[in-house]
PDB file of N, CA and C in Angstrom:
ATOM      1  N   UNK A   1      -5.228 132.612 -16.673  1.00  0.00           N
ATOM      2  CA  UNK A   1      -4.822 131.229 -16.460  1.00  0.00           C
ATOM      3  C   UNK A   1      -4.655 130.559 -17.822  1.00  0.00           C
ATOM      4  N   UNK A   2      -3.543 129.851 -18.187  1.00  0.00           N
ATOM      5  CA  UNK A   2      -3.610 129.436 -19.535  1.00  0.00           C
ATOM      6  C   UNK A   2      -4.163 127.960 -19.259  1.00  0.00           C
ATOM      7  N   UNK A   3      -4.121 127.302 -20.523  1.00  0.00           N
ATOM      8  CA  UNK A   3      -5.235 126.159 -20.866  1.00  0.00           C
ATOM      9  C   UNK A   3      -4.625 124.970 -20.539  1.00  0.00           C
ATOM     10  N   UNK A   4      -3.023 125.052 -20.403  1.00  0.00           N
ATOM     11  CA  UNK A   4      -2.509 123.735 -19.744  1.00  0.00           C
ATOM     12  C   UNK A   4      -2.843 123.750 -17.931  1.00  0.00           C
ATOM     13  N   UNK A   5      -2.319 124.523 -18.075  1.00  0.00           N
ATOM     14  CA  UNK A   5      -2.808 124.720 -16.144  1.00  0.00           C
ATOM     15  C   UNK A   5      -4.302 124.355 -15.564  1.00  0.00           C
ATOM     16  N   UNK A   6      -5.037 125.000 -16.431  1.00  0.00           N
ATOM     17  CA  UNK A   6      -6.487 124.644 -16.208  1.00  0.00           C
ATOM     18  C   UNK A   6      -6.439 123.060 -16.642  1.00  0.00           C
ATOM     19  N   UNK A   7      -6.033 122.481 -17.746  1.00  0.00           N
ATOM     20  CA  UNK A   7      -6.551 120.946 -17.675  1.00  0.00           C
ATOM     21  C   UNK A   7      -5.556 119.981 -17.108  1.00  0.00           C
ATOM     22  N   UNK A   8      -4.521 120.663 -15.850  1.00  0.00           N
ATOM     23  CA  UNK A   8      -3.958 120.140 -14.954  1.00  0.00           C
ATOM     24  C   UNK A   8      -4.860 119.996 -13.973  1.00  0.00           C
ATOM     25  N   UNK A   9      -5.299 120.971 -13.449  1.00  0.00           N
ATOM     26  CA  UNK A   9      -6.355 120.338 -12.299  1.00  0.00           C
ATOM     27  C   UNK A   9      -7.519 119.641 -12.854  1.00  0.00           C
ATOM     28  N   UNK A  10      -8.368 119.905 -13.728  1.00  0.00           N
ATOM     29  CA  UNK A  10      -9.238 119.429 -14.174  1.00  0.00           C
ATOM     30  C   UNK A  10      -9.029 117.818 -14.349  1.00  0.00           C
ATOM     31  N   UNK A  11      -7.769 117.361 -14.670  1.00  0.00           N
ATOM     32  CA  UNK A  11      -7.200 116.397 -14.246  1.00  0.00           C
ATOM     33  C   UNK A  11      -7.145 115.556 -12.832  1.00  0.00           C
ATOM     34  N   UNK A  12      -6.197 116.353 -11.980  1.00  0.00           N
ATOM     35  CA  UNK A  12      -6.312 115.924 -10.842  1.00  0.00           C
ATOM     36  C   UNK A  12      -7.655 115.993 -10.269  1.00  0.00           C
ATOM     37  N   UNK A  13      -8.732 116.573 -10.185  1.00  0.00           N
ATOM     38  CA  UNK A  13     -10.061 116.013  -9.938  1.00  0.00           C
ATOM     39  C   UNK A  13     -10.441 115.693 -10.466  1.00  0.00           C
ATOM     40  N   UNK A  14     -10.007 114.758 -11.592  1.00  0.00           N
ATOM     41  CA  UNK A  14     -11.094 113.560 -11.963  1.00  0.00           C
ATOM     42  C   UNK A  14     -10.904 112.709 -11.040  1.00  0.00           C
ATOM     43  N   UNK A  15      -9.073 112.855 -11.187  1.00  0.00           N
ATOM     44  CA  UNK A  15      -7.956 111.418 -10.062  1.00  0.00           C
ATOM     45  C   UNK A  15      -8.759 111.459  -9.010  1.00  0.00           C
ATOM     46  N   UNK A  16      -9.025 112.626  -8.418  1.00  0.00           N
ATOM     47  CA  UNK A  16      -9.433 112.548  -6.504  1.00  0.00           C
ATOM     48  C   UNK A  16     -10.916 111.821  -7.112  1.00  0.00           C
ATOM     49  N   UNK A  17     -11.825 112.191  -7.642  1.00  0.00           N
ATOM     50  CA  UNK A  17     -13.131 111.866  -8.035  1.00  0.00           C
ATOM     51  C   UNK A  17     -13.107 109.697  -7.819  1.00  0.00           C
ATOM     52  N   UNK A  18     -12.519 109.754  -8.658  1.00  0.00           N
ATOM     53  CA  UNK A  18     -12.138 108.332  -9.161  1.00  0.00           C
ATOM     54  C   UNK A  18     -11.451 107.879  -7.578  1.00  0.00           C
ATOM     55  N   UNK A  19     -10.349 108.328  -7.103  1.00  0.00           N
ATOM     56  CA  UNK A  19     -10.280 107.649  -6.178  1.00  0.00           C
ATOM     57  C   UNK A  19     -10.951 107.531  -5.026  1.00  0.00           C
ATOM     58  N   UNK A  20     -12.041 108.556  -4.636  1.00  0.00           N
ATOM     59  CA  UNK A  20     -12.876 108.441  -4.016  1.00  0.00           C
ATOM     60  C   UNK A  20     -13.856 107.650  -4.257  1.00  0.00           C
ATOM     61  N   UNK A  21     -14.196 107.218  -5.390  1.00  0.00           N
ATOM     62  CA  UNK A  21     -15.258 106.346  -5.743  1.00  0.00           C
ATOM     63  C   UNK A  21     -14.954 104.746  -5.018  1.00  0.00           C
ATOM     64  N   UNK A  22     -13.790 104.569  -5.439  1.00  0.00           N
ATOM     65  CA  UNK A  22     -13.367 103.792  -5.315  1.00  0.00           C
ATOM     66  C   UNK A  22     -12.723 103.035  -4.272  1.00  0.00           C
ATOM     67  N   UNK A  23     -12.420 104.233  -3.580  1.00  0.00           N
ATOM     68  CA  UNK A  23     -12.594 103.856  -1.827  1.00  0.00           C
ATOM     69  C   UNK A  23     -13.718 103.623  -1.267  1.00  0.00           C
ATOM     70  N   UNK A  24     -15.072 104.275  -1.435  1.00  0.00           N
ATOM     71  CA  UNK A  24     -16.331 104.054  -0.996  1.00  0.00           C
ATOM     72  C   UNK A  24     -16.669 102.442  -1.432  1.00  0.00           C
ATOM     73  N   UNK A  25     -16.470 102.530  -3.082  1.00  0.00           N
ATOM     74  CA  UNK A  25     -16.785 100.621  -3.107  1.00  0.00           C
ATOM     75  C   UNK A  25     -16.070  99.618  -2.213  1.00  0.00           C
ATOM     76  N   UNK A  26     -15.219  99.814  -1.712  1.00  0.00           N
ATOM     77  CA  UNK A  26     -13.909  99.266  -0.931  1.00  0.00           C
ATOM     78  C   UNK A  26     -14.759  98.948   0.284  1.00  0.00           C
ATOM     79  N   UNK A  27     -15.345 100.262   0.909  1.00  0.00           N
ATOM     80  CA  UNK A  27     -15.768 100.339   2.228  1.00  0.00           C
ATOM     81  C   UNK A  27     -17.254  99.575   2.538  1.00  0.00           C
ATOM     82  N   UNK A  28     -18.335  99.829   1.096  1.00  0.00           N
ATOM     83  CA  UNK A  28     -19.177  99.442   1.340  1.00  0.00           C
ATOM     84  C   UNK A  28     -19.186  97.394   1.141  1.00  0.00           C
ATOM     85  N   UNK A  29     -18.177  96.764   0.358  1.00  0.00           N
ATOM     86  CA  UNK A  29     -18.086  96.011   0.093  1.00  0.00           C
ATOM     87  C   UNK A  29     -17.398  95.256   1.377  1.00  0.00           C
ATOM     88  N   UNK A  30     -16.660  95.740   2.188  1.00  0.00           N
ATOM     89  CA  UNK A  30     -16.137  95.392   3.369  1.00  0.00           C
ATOM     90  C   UNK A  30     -17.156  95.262   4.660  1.00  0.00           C
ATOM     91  N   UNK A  31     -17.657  96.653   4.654  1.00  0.00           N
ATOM     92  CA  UNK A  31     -18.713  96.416   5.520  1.00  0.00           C
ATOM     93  C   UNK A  31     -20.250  95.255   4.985  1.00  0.00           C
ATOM     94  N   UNK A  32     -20.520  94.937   3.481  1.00  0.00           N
ATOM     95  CA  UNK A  32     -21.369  93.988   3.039  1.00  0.00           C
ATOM     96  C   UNK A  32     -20.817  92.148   4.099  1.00  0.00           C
ATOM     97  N   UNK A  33     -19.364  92.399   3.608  1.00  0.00           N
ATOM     98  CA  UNK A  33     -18.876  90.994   4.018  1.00  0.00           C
ATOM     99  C   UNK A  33     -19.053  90.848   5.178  1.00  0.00           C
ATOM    100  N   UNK A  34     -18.834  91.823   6.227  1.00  0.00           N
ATOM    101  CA  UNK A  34     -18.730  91.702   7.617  1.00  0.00           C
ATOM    102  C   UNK A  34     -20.276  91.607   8.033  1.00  0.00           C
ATOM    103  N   UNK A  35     -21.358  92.020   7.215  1.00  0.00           N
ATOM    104  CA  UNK A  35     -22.845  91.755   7.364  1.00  0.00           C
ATOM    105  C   UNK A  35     -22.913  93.707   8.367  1.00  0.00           C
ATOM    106  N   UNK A  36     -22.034  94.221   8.513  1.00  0.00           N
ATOM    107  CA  UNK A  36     -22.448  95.627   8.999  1.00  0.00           C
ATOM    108  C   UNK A  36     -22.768  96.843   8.039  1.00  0.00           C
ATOM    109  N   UNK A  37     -24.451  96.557   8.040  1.00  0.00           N
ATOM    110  CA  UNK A  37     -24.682  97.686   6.841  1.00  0.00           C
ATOM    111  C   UNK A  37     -26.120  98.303   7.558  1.00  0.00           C
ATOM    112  N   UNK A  38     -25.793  97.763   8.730  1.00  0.00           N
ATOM    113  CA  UNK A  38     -27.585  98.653   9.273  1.00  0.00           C
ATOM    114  C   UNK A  38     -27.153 100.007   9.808  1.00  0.00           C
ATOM    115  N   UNK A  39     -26.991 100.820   9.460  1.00  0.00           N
ATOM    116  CA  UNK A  39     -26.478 102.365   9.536  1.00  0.00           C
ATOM    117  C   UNK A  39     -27.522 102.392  10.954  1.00  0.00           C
ATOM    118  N   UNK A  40     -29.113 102.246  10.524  1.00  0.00           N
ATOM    119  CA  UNK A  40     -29.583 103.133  11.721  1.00  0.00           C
ATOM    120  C   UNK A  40     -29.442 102.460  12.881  1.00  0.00           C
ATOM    121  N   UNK A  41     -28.737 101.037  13.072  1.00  0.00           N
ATOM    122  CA  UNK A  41     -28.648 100.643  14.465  1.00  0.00           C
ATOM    123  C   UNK A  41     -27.788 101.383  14.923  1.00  0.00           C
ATOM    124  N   UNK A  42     -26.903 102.144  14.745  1.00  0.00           N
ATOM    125  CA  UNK A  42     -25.831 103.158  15.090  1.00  0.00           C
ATOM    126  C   UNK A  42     -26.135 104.306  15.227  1.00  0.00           C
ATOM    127  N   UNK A  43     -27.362 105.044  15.021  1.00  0.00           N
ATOM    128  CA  UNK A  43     -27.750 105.808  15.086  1.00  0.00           C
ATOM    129  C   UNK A  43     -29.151 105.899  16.657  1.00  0.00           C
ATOM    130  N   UNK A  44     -29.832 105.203  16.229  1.00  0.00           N
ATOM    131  CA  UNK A  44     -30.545 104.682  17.356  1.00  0.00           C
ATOM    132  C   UNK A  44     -30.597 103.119  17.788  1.00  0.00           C
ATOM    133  N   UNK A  45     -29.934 103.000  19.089  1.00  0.00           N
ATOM    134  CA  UNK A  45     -29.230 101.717  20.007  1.00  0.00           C
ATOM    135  C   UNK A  45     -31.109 101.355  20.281  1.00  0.00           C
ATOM    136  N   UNK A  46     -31.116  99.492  20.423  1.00  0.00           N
ATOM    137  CA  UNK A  46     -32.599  99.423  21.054  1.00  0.00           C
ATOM    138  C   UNK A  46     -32.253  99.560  22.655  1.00  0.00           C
ATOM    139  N   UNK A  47     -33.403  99.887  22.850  1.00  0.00           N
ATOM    140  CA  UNK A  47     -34.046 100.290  24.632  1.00  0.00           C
ATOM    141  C   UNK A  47     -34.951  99.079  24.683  1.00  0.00           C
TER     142      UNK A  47
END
């Protein structure tokens, strides 16, 4: 494998890295506003 090819992908997963980050802040910041951040009520409903 030569050394451009290798720091082509090494590249593109930083990109995916980074844009994944950055979707998660997106999501958790969306769900902050909406006040839905209690994970375990979704997990166990009260009885």
């Amino acid at each position: 494998m030569s050394k451009e090819k290798k720091s082509r992908v090494s590249t593109w997963l930083v990109i995916g890295v980074l844009v994944l980050i950055a979707l998660l802040l997106v999501w958790l910041t969306v769900a902050d506003l909406l006040g839905d951040t209690d994970v375990a009520a979704l997990i166990m409903p009260v009885m």
